[in-house]
PDB file of N, CA and C in Angstrom:
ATOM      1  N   UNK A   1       7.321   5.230  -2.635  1.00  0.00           N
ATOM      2  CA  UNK A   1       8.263   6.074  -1.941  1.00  0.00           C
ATOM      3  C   UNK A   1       9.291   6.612  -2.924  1.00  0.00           C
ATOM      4  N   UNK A   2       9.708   7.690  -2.817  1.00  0.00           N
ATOM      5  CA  UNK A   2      10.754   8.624  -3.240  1.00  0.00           C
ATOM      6  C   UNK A   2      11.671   8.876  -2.292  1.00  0.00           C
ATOM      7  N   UNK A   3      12.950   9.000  -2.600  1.00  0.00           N
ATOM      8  CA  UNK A   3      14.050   9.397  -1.676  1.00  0.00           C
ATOM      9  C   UNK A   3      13.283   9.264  -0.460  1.00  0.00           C
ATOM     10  N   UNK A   4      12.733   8.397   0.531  1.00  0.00           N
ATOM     11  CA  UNK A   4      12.183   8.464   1.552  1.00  0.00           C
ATOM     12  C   UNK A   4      11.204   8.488   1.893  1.00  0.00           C
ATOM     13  N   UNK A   5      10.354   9.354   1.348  1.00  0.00           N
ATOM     14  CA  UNK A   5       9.041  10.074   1.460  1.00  0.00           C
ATOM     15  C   UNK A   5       7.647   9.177   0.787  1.00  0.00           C
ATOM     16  N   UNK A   6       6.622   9.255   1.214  1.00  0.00           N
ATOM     17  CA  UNK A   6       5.856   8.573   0.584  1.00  0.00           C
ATOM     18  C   UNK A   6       5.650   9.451  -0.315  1.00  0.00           C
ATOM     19  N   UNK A   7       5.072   9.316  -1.448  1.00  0.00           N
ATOM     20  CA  UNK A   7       4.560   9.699  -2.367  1.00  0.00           C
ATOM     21  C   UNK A   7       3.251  10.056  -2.832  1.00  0.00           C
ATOM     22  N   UNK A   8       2.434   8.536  -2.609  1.00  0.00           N
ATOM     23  CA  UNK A   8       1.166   8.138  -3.026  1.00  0.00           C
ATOM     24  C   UNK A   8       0.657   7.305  -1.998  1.00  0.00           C
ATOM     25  N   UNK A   9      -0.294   7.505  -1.283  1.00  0.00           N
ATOM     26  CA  UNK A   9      -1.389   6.135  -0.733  1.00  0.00           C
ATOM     27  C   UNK A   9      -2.466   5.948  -0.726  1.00  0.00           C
ATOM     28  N   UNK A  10      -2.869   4.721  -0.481  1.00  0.00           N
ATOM     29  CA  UNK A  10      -4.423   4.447  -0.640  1.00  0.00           C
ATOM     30  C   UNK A  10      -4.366   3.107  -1.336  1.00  0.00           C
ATOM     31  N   UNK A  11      -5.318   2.624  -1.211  1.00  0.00           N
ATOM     32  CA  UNK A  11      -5.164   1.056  -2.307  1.00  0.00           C
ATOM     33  C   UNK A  11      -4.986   1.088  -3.415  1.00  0.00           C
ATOM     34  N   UNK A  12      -4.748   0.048  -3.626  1.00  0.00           N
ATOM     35  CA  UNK A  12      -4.636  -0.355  -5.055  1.00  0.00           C
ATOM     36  C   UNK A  12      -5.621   0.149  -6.231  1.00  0.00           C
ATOM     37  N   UNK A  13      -6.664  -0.122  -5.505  1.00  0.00           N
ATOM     38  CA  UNK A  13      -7.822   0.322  -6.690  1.00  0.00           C
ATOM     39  C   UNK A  13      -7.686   1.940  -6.504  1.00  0.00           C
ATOM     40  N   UNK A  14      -7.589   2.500  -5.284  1.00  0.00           N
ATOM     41  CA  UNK A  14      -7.796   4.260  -5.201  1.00  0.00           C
ATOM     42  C   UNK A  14      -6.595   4.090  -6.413  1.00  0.00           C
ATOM     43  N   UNK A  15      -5.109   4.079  -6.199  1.00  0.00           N
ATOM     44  CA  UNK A  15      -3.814   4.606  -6.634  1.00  0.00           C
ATOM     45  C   UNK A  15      -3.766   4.037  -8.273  1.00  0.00           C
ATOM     46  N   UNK A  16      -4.458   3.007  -8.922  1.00  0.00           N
ATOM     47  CA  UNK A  16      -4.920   2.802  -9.757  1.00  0.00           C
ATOM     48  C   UNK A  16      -5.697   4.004 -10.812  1.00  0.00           C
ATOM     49  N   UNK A  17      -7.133   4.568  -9.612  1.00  0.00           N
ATOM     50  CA  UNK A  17      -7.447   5.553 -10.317  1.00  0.00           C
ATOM     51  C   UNK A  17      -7.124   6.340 -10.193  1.00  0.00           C
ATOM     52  N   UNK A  18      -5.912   6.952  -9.632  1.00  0.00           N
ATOM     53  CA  UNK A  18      -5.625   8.042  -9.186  1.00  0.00           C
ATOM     54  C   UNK A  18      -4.476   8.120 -10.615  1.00  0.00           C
ATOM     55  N   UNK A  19      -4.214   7.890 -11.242  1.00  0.00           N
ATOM     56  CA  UNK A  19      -3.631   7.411 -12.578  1.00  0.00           C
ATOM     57  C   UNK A  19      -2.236   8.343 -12.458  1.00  0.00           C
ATOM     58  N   UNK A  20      -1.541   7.884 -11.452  1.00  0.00           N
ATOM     59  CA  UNK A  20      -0.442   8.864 -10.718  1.00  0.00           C
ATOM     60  C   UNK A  20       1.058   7.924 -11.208  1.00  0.00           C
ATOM     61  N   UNK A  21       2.161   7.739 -10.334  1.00  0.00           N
ATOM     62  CA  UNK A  21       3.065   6.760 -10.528  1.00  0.00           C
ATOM     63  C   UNK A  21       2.942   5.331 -10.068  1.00  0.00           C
ATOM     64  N   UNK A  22       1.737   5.234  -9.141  1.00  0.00           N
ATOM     65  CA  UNK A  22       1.730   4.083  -8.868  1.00  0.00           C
ATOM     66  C   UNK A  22       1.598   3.216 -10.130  1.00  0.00           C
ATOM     67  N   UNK A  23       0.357   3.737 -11.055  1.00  0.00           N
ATOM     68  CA  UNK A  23       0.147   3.431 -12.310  1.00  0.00           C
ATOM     69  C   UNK A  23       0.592   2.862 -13.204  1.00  0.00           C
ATOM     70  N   UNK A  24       1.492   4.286 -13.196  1.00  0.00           N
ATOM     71  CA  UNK A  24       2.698   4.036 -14.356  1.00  0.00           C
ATOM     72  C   UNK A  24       3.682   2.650 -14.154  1.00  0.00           C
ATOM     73  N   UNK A  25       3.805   2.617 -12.754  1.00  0.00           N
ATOM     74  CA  UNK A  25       4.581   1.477 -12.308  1.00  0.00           C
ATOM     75  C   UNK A  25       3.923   0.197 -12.902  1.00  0.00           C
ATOM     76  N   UNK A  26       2.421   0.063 -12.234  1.00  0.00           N
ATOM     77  CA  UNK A  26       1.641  -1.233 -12.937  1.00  0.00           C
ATOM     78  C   UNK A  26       1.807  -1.458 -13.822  1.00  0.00           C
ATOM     79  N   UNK A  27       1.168  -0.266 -14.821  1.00  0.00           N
ATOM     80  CA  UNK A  27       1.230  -0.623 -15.937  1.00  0.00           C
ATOM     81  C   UNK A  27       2.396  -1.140 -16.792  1.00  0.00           C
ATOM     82  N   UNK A  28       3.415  -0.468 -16.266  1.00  0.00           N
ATOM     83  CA  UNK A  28       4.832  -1.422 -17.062  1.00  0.00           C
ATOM     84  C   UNK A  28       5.177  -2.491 -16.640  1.00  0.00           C
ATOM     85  N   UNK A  29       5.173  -2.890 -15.299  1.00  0.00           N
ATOM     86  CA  UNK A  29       5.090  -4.446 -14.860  1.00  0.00           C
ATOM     87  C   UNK A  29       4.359  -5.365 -14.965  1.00  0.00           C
ATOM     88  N   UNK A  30       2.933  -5.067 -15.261  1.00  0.00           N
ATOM     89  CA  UNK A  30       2.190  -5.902 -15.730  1.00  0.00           C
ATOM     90  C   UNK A  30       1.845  -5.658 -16.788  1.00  0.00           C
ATOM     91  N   UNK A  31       2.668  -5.671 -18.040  1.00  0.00           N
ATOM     92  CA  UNK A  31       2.637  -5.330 -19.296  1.00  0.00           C
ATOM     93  C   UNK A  31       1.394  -5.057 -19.853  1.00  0.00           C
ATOM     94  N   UNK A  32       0.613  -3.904 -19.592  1.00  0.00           N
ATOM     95  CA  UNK A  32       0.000  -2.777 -19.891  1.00  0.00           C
ATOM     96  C   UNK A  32       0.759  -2.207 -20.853  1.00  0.00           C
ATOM     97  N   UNK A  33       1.770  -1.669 -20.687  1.00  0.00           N
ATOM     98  CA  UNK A  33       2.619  -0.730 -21.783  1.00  0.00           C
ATOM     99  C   UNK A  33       3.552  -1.525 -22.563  1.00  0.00           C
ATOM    100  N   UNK A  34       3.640  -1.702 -23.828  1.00  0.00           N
ATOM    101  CA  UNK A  34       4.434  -2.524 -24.683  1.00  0.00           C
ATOM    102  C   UNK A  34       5.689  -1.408 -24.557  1.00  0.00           C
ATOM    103  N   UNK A  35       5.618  -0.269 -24.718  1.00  0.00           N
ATOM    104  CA  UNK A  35       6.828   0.384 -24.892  1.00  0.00           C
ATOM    105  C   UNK A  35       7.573   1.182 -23.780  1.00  0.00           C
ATOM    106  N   UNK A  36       8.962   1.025 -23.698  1.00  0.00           N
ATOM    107  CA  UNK A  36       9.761   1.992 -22.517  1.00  0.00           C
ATOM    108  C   UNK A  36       9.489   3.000 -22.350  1.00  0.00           C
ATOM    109  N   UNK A  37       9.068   3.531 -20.797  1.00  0.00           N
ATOM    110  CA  UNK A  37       8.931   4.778 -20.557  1.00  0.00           C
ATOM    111  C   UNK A  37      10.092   5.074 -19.643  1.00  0.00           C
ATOM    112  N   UNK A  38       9.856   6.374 -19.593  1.00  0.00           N
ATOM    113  CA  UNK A  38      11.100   7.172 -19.110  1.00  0.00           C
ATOM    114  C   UNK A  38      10.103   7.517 -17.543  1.00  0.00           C
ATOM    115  N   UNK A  39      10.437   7.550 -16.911  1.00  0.00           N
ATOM    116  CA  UNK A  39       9.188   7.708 -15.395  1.00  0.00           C
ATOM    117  C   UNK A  39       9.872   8.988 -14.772  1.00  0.00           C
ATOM    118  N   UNK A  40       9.682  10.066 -14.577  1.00  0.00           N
ATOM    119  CA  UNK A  40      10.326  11.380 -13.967  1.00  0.00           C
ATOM    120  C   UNK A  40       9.781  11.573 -12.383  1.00  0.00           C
ATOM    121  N   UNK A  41      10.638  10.535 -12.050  1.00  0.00           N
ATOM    122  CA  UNK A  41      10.587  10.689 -10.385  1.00  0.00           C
ATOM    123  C   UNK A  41       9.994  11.770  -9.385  1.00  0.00           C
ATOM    124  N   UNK A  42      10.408  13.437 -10.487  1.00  0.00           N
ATOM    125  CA  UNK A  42      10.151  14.745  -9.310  1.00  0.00           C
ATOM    126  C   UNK A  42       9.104  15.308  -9.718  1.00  0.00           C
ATOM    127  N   UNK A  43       8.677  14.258 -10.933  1.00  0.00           N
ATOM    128  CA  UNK A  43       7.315  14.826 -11.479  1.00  0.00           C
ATOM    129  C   UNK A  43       6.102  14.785 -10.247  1.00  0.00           C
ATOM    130  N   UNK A  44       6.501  13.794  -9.486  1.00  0.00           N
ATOM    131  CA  UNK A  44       5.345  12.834  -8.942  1.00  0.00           C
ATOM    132  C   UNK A  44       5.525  13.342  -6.974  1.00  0.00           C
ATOM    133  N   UNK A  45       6.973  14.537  -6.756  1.00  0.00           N
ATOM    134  CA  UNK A  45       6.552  14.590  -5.515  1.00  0.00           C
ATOM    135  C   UNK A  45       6.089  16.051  -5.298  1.00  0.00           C
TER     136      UNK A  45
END
């Protein structure tokens, strides 16, 4: 969700391949990405 709105749905595995923000999210929480990203919120609605 964004300011409200959904964004993205579908499971895990769809939003996974859908290589969107859900992604980006995973991947930095489950240290996938060693380095800080900057995530552009209005990219993604």
């Amino acid at each position: 969700m964004d300011k409200g709105k959904i964004i993205e749905t579908g499971t895990h595995q769809q939003l996974i391949q859908a290589n969107g923000f859900y992604k980006e999210l995973w991947d930095t929480q489950s240290g996938h990405r060693q380095q800080s990203i900057n995530l552009n919120w209005e990219e993604y609605i």
